[in-house]
Protein backbone atom coordinates (compact mmCIF):
# COMPACT_ATOMS: atom_id res chain seq x y z
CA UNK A 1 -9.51 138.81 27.35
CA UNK A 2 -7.40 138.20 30.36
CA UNK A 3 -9.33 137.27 33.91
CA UNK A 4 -8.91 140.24 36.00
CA UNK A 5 -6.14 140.09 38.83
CA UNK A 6 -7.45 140.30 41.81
CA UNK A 7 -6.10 141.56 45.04
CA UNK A 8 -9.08 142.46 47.26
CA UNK A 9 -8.21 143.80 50.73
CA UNK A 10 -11.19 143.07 53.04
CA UNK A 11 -11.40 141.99 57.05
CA UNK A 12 -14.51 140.49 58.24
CA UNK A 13 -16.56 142.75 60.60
CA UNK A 14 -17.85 140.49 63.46
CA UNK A 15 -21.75 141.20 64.16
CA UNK A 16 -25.08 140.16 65.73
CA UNK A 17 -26.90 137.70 64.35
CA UNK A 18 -29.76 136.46 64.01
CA UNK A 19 -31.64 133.10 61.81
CA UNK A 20 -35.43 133.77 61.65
CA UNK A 21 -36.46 132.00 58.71
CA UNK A 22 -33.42 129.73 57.81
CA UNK A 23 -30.72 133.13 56.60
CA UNK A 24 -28.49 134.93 58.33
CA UNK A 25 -29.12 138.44 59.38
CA UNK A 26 -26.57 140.84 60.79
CA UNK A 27 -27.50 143.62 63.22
CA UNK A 28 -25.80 146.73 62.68
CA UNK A 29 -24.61 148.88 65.56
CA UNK A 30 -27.35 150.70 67.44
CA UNK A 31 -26.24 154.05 66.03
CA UNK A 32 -28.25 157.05 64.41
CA UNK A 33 -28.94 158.17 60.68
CA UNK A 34 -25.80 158.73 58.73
CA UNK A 35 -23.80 156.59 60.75
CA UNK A 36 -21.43 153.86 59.19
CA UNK A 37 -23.61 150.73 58.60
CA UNK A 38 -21.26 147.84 60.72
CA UNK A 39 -22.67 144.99 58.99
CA UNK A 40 -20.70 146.49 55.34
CA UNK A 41 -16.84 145.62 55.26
CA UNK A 42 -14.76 146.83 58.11
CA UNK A 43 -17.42 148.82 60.21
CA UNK A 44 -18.77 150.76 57.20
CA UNK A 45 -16.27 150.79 54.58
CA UNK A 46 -15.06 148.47 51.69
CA UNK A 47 -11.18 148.74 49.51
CA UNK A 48 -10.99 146.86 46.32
CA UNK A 49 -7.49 146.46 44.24
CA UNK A 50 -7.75 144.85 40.81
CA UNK A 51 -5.00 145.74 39.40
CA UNK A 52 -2.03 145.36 42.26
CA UNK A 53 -1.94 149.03 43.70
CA UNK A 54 -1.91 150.68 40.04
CA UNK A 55 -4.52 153.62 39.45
CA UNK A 56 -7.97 152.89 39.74
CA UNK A 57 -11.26 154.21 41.40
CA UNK A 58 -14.98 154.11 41.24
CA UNK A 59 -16.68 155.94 39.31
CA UNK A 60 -20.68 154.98 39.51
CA UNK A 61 -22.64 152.71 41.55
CA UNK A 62 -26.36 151.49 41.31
CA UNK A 63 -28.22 148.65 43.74
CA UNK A 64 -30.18 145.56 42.13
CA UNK A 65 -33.27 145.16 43.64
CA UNK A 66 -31.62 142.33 45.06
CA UNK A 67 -29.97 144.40 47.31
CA UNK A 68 -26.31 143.89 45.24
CA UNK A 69 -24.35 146.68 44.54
CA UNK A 70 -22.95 147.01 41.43
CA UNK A 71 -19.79 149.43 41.03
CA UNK A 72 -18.17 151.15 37.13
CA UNK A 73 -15.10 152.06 37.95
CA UNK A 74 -11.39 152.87 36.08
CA UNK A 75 -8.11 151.11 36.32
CA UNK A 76 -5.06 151.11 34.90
CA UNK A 77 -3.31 148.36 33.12
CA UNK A 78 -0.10 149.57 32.10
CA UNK A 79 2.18 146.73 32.68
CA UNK A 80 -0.33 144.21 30.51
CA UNK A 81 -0.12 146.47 27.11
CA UNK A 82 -3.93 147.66 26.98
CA UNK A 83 -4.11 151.11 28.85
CA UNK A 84 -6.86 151.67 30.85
CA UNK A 85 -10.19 149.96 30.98
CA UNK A 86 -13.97 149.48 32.11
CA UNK A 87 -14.38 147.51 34.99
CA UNK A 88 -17.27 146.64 36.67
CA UNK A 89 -17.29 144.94 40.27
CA UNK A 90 -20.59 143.78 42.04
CA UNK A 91 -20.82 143.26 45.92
CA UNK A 92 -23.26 140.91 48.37
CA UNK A 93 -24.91 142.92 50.62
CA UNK A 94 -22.26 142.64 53.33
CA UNK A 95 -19.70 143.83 51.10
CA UNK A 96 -17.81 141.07 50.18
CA UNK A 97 -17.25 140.55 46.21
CA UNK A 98 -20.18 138.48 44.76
CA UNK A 99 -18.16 135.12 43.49
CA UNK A 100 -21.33 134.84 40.76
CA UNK A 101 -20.44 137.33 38.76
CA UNK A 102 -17.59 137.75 36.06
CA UNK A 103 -13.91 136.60 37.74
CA UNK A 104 -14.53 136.31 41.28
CA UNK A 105 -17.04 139.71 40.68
CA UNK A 106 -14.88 141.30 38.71
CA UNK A 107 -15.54 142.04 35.15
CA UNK A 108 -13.02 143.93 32.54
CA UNK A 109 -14.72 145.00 29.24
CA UNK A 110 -12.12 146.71 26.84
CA UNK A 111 -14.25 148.57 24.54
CA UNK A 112 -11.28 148.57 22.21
CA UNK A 113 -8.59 146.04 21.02
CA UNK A 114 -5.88 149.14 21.35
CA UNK A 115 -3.59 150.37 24.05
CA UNK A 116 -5.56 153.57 25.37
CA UNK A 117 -7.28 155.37 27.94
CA UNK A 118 -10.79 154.14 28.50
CA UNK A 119 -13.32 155.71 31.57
CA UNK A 120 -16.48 154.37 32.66
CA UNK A 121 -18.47 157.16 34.65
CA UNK A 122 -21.95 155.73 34.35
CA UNK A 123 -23.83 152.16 35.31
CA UNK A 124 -27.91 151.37 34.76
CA UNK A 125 -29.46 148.61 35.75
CA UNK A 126 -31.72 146.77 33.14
CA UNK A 127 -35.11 145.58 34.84
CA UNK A 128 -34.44 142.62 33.53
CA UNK A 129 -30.94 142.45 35.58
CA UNK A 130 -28.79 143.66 32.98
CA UNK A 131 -26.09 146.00 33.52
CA UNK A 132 -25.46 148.55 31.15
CA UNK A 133 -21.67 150.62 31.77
CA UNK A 134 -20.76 153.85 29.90
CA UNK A 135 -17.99 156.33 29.82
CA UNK A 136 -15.74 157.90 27.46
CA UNK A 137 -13.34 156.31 24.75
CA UNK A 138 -10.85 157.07 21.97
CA UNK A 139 -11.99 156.37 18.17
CA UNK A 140 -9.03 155.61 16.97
CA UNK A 141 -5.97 153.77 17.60
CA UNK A 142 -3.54 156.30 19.45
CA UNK A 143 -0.89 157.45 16.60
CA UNK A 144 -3.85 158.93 14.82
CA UNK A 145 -5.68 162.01 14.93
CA UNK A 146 -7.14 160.63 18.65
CA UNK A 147 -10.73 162.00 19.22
CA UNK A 148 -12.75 160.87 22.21
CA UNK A 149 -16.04 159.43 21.77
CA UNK A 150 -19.15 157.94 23.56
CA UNK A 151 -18.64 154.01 24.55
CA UNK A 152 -21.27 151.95 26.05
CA UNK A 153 -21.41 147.85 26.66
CA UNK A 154 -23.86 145.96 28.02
CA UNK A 155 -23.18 142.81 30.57
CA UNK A 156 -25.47 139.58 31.04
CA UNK A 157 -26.61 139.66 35.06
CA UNK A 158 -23.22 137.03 35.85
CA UNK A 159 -21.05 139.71 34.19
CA UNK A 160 -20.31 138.59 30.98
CA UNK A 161 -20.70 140.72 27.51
CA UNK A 162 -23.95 140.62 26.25
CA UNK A 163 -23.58 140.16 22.42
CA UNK A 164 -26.86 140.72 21.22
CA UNK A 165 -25.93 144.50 21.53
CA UNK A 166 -24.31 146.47 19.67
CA UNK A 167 -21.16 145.16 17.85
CA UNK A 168 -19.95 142.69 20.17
CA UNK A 169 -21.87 143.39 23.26
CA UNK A 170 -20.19 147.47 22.36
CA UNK A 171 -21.44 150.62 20.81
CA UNK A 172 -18.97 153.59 20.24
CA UNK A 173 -19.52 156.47 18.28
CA UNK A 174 -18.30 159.97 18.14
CA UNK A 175 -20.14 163.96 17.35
CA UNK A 176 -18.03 165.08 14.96
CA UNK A 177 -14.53 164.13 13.24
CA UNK A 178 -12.64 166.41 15.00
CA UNK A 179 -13.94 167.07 18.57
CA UNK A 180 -13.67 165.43 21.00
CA UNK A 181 -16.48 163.93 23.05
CA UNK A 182 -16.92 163.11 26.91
CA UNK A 183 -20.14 160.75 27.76
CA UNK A 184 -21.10 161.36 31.59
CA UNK A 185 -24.13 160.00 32.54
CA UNK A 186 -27.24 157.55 30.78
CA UNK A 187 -30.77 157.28 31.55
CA UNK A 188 -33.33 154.47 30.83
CA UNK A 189 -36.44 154.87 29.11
CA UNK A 190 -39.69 152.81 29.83
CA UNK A 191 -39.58 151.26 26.29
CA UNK A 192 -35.67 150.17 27.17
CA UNK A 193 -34.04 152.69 24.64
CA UNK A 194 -31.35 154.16 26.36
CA UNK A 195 -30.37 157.87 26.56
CA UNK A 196 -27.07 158.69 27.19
CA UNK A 197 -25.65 162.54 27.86
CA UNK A 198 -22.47 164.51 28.09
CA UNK A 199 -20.31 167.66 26.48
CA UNK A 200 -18.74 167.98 23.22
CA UNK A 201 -17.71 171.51 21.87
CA UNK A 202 -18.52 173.01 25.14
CA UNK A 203 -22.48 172.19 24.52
CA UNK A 204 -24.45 169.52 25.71
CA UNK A 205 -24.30 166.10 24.08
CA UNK A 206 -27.14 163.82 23.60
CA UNK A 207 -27.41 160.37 21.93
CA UNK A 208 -30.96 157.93 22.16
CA UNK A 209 -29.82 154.16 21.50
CA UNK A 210 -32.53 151.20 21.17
CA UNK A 211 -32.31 148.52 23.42
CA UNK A 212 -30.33 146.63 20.71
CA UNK A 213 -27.20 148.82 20.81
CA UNK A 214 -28.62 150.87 17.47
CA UNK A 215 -28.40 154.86 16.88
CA UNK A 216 -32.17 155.63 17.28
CA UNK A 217 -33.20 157.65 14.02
CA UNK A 218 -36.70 159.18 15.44
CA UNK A 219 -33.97 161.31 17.79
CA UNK A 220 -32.68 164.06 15.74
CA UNK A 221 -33.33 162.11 12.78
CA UNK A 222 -29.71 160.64 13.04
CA UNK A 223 -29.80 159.49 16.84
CA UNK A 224 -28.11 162.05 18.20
CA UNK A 225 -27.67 165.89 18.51
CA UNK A 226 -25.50 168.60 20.18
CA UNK A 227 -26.89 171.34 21.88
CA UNK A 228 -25.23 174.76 22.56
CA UNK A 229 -26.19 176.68 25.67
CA UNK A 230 -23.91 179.66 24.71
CA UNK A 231 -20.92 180.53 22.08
CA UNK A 232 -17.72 181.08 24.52
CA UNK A 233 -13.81 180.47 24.11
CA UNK A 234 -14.28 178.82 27.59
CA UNK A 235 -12.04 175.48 26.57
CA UNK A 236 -9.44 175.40 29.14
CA UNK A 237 -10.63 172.52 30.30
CA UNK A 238 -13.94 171.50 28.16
CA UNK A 239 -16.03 171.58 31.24
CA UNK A 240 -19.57 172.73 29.57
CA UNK A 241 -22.34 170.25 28.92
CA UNK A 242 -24.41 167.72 30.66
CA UNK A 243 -22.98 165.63 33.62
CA UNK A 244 -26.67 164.34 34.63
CA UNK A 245 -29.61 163.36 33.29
CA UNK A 246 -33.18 162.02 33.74
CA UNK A 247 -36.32 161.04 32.28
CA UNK A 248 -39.68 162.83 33.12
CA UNK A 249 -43.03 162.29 32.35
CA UNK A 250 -45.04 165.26 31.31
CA UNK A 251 -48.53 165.28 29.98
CA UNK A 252 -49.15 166.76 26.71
CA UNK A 253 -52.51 167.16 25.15
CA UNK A 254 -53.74 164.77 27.96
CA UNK A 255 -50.65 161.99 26.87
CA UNK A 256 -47.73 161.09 28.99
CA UNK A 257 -44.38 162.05 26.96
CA UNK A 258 -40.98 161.18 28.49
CA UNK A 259 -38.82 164.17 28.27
CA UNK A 260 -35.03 164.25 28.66
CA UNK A 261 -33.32 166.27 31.73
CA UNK A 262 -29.93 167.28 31.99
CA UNK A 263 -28.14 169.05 33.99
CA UNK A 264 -24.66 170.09 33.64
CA UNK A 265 -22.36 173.85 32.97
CA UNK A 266 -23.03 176.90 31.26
CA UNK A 267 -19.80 178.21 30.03
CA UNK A 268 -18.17 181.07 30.71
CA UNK A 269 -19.34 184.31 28.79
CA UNK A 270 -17.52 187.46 28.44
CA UNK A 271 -17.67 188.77 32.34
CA UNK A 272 -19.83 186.05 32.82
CA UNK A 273 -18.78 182.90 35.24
CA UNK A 274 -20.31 179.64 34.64
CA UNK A 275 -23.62 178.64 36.02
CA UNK A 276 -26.03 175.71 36.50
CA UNK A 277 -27.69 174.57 33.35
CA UNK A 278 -30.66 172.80 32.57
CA UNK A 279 -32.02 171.55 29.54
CA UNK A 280 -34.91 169.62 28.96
CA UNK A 281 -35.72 167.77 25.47
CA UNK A 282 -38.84 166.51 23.44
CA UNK A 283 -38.97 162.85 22.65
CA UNK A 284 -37.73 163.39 19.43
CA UNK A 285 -34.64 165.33 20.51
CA UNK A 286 -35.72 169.13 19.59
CA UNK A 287 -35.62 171.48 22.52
CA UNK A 288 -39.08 171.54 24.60
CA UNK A 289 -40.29 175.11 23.77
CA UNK A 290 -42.60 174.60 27.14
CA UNK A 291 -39.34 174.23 29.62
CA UNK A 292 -37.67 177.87 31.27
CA UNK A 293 -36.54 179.86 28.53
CA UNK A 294 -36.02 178.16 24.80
CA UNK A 295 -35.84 174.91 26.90
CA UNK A 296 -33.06 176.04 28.59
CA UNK A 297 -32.84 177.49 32.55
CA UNK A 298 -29.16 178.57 33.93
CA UNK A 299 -29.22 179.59 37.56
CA UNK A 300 -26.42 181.91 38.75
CA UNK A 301 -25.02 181.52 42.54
CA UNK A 302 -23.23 184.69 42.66
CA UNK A 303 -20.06 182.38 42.73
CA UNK A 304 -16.96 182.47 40.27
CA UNK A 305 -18.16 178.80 38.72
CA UNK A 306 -21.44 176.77 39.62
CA UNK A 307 -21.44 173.97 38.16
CA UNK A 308 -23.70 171.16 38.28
CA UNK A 309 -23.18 167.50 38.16
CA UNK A 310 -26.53 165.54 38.89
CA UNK A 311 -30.35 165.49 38.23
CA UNK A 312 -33.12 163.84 40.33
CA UNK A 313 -37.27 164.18 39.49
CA UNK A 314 -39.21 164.07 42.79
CA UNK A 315 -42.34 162.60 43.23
CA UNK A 316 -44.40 166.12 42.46
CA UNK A 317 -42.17 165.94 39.08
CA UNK A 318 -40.03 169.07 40.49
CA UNK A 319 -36.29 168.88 38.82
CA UNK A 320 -33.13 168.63 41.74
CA UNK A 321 -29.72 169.84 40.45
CA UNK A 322 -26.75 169.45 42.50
CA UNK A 323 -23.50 170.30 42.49
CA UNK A 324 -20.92 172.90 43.65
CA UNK A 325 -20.72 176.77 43.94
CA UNK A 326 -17.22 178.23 43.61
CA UNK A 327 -16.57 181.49 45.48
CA UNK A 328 -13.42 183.40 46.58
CA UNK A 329 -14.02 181.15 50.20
CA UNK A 330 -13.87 177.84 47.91
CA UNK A 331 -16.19 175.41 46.80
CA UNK A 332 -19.63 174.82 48.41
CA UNK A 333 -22.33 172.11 48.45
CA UNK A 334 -24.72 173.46 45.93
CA UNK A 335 -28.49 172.67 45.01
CA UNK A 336 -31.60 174.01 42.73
CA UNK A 337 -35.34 172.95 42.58
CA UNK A 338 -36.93 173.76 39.54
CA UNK A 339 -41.06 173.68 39.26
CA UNK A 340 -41.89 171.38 36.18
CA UNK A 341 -41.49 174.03 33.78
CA UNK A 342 -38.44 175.03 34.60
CA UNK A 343 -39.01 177.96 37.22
CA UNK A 344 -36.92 178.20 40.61
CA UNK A 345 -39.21 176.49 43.18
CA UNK A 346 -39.97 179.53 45.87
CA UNK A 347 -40.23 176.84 48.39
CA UNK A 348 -36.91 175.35 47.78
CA UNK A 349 -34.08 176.93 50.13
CA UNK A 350 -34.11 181.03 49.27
CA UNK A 351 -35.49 181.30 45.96
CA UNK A 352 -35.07 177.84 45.21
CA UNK A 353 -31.48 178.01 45.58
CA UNK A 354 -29.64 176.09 48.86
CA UNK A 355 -25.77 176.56 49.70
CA UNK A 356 -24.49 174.38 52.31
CA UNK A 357 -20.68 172.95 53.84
CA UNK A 358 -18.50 173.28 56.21
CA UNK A 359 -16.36 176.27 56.45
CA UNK A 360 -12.77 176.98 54.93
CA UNK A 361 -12.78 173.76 52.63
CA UNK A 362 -14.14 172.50 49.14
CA UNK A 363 -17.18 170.76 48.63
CA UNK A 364 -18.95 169.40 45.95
CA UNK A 365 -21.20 166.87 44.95
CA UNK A 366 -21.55 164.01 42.42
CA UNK A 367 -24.89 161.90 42.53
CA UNK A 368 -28.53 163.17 44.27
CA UNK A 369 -30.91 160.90 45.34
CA UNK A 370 -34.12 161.06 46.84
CA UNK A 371 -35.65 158.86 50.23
CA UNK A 372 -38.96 158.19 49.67
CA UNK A 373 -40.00 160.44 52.49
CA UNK A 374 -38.79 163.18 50.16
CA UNK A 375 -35.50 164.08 51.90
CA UNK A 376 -32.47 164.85 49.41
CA UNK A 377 -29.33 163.08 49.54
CA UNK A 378 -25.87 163.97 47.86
CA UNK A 379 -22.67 162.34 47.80
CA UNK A 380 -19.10 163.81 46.85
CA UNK A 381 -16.53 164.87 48.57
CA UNK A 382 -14.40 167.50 50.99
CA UNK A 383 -11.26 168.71 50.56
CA UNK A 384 -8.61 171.24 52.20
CA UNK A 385 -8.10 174.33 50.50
CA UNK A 386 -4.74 173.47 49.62
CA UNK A 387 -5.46 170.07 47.94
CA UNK A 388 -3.29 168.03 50.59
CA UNK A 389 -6.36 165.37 51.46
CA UNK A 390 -9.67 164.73 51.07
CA UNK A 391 -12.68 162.54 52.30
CA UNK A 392 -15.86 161.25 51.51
CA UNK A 393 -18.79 163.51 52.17
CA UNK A 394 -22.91 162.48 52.00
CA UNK A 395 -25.15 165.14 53.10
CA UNK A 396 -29.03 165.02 53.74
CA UNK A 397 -31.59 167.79 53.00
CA UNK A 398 -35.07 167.94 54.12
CA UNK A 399 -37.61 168.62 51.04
CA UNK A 400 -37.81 172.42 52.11
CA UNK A 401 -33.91 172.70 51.40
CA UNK A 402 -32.58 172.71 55.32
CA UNK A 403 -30.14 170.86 56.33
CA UNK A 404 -31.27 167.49 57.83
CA UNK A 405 -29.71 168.24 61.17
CA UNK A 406 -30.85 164.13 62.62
CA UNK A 407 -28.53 163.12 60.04
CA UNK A 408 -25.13 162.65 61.23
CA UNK A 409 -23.41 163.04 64.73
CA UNK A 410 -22.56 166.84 64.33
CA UNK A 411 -25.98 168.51 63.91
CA UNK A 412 -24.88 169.73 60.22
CA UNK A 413 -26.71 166.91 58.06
CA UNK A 414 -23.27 165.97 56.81
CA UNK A 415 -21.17 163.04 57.04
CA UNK A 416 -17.59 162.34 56.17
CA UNK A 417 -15.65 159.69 55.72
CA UNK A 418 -11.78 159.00 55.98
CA UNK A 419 -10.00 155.64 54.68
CA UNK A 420 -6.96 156.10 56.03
CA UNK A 421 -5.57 157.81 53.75
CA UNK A 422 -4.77 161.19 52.87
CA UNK A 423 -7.01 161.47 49.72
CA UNK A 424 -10.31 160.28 49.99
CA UNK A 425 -12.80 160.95 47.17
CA UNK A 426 -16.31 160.31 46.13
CA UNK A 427 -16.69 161.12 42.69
CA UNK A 428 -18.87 158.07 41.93
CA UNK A 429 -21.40 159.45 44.36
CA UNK A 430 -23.93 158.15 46.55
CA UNK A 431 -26.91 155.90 45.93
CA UNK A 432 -29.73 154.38 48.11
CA UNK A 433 -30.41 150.63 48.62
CA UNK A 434 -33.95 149.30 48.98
CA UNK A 435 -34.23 149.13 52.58
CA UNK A 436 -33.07 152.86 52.74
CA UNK A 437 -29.10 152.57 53.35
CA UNK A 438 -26.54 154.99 51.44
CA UNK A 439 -24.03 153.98 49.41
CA UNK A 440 -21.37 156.10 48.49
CA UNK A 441 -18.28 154.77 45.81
CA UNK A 442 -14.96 156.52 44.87
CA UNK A 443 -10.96 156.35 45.12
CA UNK A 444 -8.96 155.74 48.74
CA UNK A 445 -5.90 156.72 48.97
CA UNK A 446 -5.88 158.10 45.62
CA UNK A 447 -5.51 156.74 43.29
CA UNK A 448 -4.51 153.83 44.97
CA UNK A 449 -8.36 151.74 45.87
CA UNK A 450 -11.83 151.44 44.76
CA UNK A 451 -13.37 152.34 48.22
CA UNK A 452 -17.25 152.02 48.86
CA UNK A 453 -18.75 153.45 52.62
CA UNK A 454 -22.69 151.83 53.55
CA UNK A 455 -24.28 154.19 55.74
CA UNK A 456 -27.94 153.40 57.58
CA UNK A 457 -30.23 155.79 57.07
């Protein structure tokens, strides 16, 4: 496999700074929660081009404990014969591209040997530093009856394939022969098996893997299951099933069990738009009985499509679900808080239920995350109506559901940001370092840059 090409477009942002114990310490800007962190990039903000101006973007981002950010993200790769690939890119703390890892921090896993489409849209974190990145990929060569399938590598901490999992340091499988299906987002269990989810045949798709690489057979007895949340013709654009998911822990009988999470759509019904949907599994991948109704809760927002594309479990083990509400006045930030059996938390926005934006443009969110003081932060983006441009957007929430009006300049607890370009979007979402600071990943320019904005907190 080829070194990755390289083009990275950075400045150096000059700042205060200090030498305490023998390291260098920048200063940020004296500036107030929300604000772009000065000490990241060019006063906030990061572009990345590894594949000379082509199509790429991020996709998913998680933080080491380190403080290193580690980035999934697409790009295309035309003009070299293999399609599109995973890449993953890891940054030092002040943004710059972390020379230790892969090709000048740059690492390209083809999950195939063919010339296809392949699209991370998930990245874990091992606690023992290694990086696991997952997305969608076809299962056969293209010529043939092309179906979509799960893939999911796993990297050493310096970026290179970990072969010990897997085939190859790769694991791809599919649902069924002839449906396609769309992997969205993993989760990592205690005992290092990892559980990935997304949609196939407009129903939720789960799969439990063992921290080799191998199909866990005590989950659904073949390591894998799809569940249905409703019988609809809603295909247009195979939107249903889980875009987040999480692991709680639940007592039973006086035992911790981790359950699964997951969030996603509800497709349309007959006269029905879709809604939120939550599902939450046993460890053995049946539906938990215990959980809403039939292990299933789907909240309605009055809208024409609510969809929802992240999960978060707060520290009194309530489940967060974010993601948009789509109404005749466009898209809005949307967000549920569900008691631990599935009920909509009365002390959660009205009814459990919060809408938020900004007036006359689309909003929606990718990633939630929660501050330790138990504020909620999402990250996505904002868009005209008409589609013409686009920018970052990171909100905060206070636990009751309000807007965090400290966060940000404007009063309205949310932040955007433009690159400089006319299409600016977020859909890796947002993600908080140790010390507190936001990190928020996407495409600038689209489709033109990986783009990453640091904001303090």
């Amino acid at each position: 496999m080829k070194p990755a090409t390289l083009r990275i477009v950075f400045l150096v942002v000059i700042c205060l700074f200090t030498n305490s114990v023998g390291f260098a310490q920048c200063i940020p800007a004296p500036t107030g929660p929300g604000s772009l962190d000065t000490c990241f990039g060019i006063d906030g903000k990061v572009t990345a081009d590894v594949n000379l101006g082509l199509s790429q973007w991020a996709s998913a981002v998680a933080v080491q404990s380190d403080g290193k950010i580690v980035v999934a993200a697409r790009a295309d790769n035309y003009p070299s014969g293999t399609g599109s690939d995973f890449y993953v890119l890891r940054f030092d703390a002040d943004g710059t591209l972390d020379p230790t890892f892969g090709s000048g921090g740059v690492a390209r896993v083809s999950i195939t040997d063919w010339y296809d489409s392949e699209t991370p849209k998930t990245v874990a974190i091992q606690p023992d530093g290694r990086i696991i990145v997952a997305g969608s990929v076809p299962l056969s060569k293209p010529g043939t009856s092309l179906v979509s399938g799960f893939g999911i590598a796993r990297l050493h901490p310096d970026g290179s394939i970990d072969y010990a999992f897997g085939t190859n340091g790769r694991v791809t499988f599919g649902f069924s022969t002839k449906k396609d299906a769309f992997l969205e987002s993993i989760a990592l269990q205690s005992n290092g098996y990892i559980v990935a989810a997304g949609r196939s045949e407009t129903g939720f798709a789960f799969a439990r893997l063992t921290p080799t690489g191998s199909l866990d057979i005590g989950f659904n007895s073949t390591g894998k299951v799809v569940i249905q949340t409703a019988r609809s013709t809603d295909t247009a654009f195979t939107v249903a099933g889980a875009y987040g998911v999480a692991i709680q822990t639940v007592m039973v009988g006086g035992t911790p069990q981790e359950k699964i999470v997951a969030a996603g759509i509800r497709p349309s019904l007959k006269g029905v738009a879709r809604d939120f949907a939550v599902l939450r599994l046993n460890p053995d991948g049946s539906l938990d009985l215990s959980f809403g109704s039939g292990g299933k809760v789907f909240t309605d927002f009055a809208g024409l499509s609510d969809q929802a594309f992240a999960v978060a479990i707060d520290a009194n083990n309530n489940i967060i679900a974010a993601g948009h509400s789509h109404s005749s006045q466009g898209m809005r930030i949307a967000l549920v808080r569900y008691t631990p059996s599935g009920q909509l938390d009365s002390g959660f926005g009205s009814g459990g239920k919060v809408t938020a934006g900004i007036a006359g443009y689309n909003q929606t969110v990718y990633a939630v995350a929660l501050q330790v003081d138990g504020k909620i932060l999402v990250g996505g983006y904002l868009e005209n109506i008409n589609d013409n441009y686009a920018d970052f957007l990171v909100a905060r929430f206070n636990s009751d559901g309000s807007s965090d009006t400290t966060f940000g300049s404007a009063g309205s607890g949310i932040v955007l940001t433009d690159f400089n370009g006319l299409r600016d979007y977020a859909w890796g979402g947002a993600v908080l370092q140790p010390d507190g600071r936001i990190v928020a990943v996407g495409g600038a320019d689209m489709p033109n840059l990986i783009a990453l904005a640091r904001y303090l907190p």
